[in-house]
Protein backbone atom coordinates (compact mmCIF):
# COMPACT_ATOMS: atom_id res chain seq x y z
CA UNK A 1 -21.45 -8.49 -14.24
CA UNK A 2 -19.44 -12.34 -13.72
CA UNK A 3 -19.81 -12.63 -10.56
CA UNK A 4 -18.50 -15.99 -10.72
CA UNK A 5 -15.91 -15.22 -13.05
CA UNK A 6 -14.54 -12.40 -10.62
CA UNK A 7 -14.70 -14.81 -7.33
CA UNK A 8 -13.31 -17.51 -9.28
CA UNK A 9 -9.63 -15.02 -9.85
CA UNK A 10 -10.38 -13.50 -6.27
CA UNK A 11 -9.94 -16.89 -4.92
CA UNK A 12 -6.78 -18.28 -7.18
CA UNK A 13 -5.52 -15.16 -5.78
CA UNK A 14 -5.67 -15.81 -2.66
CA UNK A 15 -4.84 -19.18 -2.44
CA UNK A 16 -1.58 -18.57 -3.90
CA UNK A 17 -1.62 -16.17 -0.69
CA UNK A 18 -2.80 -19.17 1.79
CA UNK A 19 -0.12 -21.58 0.66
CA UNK A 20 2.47 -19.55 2.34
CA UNK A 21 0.43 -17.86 5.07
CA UNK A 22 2.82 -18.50 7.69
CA UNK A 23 5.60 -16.85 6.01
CA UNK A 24 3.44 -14.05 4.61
CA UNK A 25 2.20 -13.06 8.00
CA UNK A 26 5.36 -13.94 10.12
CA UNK A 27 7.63 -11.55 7.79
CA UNK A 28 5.48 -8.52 9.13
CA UNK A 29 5.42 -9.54 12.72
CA UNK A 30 9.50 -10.21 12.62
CA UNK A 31 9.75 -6.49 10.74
CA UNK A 32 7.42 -4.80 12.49
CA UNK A 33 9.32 -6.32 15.59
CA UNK A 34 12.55 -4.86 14.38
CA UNK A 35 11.65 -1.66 13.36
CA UNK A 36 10.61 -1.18 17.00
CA UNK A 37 14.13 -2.66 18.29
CA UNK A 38 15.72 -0.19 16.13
CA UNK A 39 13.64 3.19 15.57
CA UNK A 40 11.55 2.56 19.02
CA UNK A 41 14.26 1.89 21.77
CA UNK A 42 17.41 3.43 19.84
CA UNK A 43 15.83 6.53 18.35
CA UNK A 44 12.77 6.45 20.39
CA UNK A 45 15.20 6.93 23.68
CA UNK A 46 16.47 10.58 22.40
CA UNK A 47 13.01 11.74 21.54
CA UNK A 48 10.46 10.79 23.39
CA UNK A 49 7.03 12.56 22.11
CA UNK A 50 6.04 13.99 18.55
CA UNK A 51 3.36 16.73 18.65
CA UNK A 52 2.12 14.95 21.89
CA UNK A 53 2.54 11.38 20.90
CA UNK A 54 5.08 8.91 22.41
CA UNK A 55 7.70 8.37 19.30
CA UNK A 56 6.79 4.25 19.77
CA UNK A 57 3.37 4.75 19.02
CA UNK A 58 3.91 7.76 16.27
CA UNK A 59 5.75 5.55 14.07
CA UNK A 60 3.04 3.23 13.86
CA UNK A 61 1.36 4.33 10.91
CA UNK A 62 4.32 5.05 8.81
CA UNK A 63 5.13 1.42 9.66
CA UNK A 64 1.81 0.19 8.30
CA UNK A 65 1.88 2.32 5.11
CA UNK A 66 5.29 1.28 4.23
CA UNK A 67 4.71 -2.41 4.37
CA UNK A 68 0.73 -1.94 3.10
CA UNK A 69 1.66 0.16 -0.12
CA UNK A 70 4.65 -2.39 -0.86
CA UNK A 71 3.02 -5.58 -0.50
CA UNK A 72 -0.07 -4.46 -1.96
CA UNK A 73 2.08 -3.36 -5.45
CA UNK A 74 4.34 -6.64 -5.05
CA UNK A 75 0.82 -8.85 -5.12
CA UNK A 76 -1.18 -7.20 -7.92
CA UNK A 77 1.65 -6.27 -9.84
CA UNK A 78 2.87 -10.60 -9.89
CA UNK A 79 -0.70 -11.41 -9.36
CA UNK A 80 -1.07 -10.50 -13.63
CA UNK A 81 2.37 -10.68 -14.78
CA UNK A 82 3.12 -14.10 -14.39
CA UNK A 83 -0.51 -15.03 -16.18
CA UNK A 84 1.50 -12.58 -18.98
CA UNK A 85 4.39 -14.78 -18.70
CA UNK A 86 3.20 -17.94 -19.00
CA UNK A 87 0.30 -16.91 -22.25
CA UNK A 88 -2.07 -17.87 -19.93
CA UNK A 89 -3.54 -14.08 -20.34
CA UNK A 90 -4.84 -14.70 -23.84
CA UNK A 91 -6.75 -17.59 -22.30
CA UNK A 92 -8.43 -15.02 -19.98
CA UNK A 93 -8.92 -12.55 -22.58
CA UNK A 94 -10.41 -14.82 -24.92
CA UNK A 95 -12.92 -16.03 -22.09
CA UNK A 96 -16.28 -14.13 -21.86
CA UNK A 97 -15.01 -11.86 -18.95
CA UNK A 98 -14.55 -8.28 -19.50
CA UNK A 99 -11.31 -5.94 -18.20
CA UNK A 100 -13.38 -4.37 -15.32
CA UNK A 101 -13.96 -7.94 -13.84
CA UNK A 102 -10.29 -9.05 -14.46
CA UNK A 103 -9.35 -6.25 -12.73
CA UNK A 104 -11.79 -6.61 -9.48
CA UNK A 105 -10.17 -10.35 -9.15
CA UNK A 106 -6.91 -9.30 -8.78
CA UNK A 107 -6.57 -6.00 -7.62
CA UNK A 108 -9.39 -6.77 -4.99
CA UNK A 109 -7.24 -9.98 -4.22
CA UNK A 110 -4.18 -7.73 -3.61
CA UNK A 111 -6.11 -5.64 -1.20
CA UNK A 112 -7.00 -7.97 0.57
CA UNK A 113 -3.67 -9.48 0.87
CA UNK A 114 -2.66 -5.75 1.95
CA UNK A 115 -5.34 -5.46 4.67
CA UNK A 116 -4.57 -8.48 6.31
CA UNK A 117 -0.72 -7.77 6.57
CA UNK A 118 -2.03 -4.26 7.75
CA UNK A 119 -3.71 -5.43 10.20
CA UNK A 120 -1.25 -7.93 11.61
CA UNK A 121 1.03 -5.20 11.45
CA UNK A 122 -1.11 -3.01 13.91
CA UNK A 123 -2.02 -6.09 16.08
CA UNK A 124 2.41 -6.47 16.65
CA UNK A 125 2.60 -2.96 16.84
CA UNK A 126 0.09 -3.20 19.90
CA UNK A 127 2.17 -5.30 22.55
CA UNK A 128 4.76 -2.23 22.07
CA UNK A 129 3.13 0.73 22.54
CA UNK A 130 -0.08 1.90 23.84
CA UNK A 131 -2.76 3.13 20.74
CA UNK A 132 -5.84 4.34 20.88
CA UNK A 133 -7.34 5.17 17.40
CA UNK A 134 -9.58 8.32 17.49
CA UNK A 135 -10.77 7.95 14.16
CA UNK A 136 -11.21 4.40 13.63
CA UNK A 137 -13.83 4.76 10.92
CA UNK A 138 -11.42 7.03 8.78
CA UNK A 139 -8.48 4.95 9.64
CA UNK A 140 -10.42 2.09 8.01
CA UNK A 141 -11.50 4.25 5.01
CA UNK A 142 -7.80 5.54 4.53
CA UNK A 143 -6.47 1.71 4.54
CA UNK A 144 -8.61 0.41 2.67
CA UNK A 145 -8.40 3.54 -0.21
CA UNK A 146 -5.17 3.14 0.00
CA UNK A 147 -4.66 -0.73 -0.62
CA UNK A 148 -7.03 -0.60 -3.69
CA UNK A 149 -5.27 2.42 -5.05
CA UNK A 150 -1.87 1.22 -4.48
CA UNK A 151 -2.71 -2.91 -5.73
CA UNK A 152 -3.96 -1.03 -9.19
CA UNK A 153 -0.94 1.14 -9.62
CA UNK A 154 0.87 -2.45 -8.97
CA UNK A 155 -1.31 -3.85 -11.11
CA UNK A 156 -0.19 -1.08 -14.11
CA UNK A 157 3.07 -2.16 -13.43
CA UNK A 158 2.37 -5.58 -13.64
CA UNK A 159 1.19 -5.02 -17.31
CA UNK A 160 3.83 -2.49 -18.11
CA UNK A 161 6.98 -5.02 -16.64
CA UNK A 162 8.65 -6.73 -19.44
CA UNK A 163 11.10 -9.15 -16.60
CA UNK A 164 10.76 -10.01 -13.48
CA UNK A 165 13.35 -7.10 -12.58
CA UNK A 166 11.32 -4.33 -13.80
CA UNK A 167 8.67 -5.79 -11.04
CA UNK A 168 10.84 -4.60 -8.47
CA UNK A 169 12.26 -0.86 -9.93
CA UNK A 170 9.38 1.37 -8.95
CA UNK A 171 8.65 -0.49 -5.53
CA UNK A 172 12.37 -0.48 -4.76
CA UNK A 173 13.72 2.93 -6.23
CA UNK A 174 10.40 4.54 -5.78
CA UNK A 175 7.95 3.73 -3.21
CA UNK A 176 10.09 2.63 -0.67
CA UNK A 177 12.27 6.02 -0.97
CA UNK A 178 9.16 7.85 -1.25
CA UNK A 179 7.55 6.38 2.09
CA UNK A 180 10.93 6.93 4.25
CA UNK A 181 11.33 10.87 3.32
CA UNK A 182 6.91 11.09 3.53
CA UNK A 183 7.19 11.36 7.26
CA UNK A 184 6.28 8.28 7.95
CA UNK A 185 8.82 7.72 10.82
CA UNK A 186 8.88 11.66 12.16
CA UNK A 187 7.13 14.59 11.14
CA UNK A 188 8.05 17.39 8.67
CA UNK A 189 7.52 19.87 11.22
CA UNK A 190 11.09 18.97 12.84
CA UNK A 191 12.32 19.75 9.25
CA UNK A 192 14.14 22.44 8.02
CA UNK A 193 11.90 25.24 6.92
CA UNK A 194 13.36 24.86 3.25
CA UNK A 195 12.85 21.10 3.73
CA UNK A 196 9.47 21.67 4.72
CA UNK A 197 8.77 23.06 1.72
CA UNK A 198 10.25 20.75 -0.57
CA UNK A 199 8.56 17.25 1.17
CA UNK A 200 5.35 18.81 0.38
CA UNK A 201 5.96 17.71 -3.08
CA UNK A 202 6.07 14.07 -1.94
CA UNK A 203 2.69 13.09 -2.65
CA UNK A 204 3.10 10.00 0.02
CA UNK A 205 3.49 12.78 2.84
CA UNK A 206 -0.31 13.38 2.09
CA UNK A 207 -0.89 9.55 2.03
CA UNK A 208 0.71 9.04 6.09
CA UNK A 209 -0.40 12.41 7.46
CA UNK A 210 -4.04 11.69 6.50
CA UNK A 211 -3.55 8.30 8.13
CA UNK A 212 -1.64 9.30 11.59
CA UNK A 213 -4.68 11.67 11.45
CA UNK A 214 -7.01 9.08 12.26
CA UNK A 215 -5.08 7.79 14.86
CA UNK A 216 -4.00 10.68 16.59
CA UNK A 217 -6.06 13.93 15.42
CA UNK A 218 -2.61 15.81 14.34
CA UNK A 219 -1.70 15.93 11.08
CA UNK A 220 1.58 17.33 9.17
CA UNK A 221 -0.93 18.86 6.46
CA UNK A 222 -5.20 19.09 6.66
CA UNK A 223 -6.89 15.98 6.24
CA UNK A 224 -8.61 16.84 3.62
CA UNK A 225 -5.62 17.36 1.49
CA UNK A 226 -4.69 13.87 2.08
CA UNK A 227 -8.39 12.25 1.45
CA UNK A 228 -7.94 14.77 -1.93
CA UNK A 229 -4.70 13.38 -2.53
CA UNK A 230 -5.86 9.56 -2.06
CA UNK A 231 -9.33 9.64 -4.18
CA UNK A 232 -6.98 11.72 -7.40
CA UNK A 233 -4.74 8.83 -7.29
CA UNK A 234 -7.15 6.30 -7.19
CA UNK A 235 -8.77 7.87 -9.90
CA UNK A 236 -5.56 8.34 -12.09
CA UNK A 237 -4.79 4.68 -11.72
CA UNK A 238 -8.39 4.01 -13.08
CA UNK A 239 -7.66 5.62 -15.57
CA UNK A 240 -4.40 4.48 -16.64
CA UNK A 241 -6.17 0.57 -16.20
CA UNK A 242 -8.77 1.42 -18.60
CA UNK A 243 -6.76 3.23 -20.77
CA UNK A 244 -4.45 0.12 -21.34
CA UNK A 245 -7.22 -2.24 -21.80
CA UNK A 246 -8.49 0.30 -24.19
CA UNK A 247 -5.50 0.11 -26.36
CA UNK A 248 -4.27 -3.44 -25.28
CA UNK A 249 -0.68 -2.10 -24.12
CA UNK A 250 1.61 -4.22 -23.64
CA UNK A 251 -1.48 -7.17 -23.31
CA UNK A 252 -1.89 -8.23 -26.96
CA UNK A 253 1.09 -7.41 -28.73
């Protein structure tokens, strides 16, 4: 394995990151912020506990997984489009480096990017509302499953985006849809019993109840469902990624 080769588009990953660190890092903090002006002290003032949790602190990890699986899609999936853009790919793909170490340098670079505005995220959230994380070793494990899974699914749209409006479809029209009906900011158990039913379907609800899990012990569906429903996405978006170095999709034509 390059070692070198994969530290070497780990760091030109991340230094893209550095160069605006103070506006990557303070648009969490000002969001974060907001969300608990608006869902904390307007909604949060009509119901004040879910399943035994104060609403402030419920919402937290909803709040973390919406802005973790966006960001970490927006940074992979730019991260290797705009090397496509440019023709600076063919350079890459002509260099001795093979696809598995392309794709630890910027899909680990993503995750990273992911973690750390995770983490600020749960560092705001603190000086809000009172948490104390039961699980934090599985909270750690979900995170961090859940950054890499998400920056290679960004990183299979990356290759699959022919303008930089197609970057922004699935995050936009998808994800972000996804996340807000997934429970992430109440839980499906004040649902309907129809619409119970029906949100079970949204794979993200797995994603966010396996997460709240760790912070809380109570879960909207069993937590192994959710660390099921993590590790067969992460291993579908493996296997898209080698698929489409396989048969150069959308990389060589």
């Amino acid at each position: 394995m390059n070692l070198h080769a994969i530290w070497a588009i780990y760091i030109y990953e991340m230094k893209r990151f550095f160069r605006t660190i103070m506006e990557s890092l303070l648009s969490p903090v000002i969001s974060t912020t907001l969300y608990f002006v608006v869902f904390g002290a307007a909604i949060g003032g009509r119901i004040e506990e879910v399943e035994g949790v104060s609403y402030g602190a419920f919402i937290v990890p909803g709040l973390i997984m919406l802005s973790v699986m966006t960001q970490a899609i927006s940074n992979a999936s730019f991260g290797i489009y705009f090397p496509k853009f440019i023709g600076t790919i063919f350079e890459l793909l002509s260099a001795p480096v093979n696809f598995f170490e392309i794709v630890l340098g910027y899909v680990g670079a993503a995750a990273t990017k992911a973690l750390l505005i995770g983490g600020v995220i749960l560092i705001t959230a603190m000086f809000f509302v009172d948490l104390d994380i039961q699980h934090p070793l599985a909270m750690v494990t979900f995170l961090v499953m859940i950054c890499v899974s998400f920056a290679l699914f960004g990183f299979i749209i990356g290759i699959w985006a022919e303008n930089f409006q197609q970057l922004q479809l699935i995050p936009l029209l998808v994800i972000t849809p996804l996340v807000f009906l997934g429970g992430s900011f109440y839980s499906i158990s004040m649902l309907p019993p129809t619409w119970q039913v029906v949100t079970l379907f949204n794979p993200v609800v797995y994603l966010i109840s396996g997460f709240r899990w760790s912070f809380f012990g109570t879960a909207d569906v069993a937590v192994g469902y959710s660390l099921l429903a993590v590790t067969v996405f992460l291993g579908l978006c493996m296997a898209a990624v080698w698929l489409i170095f396989r048969t150069g999709y959308r990389i060589k034509s």
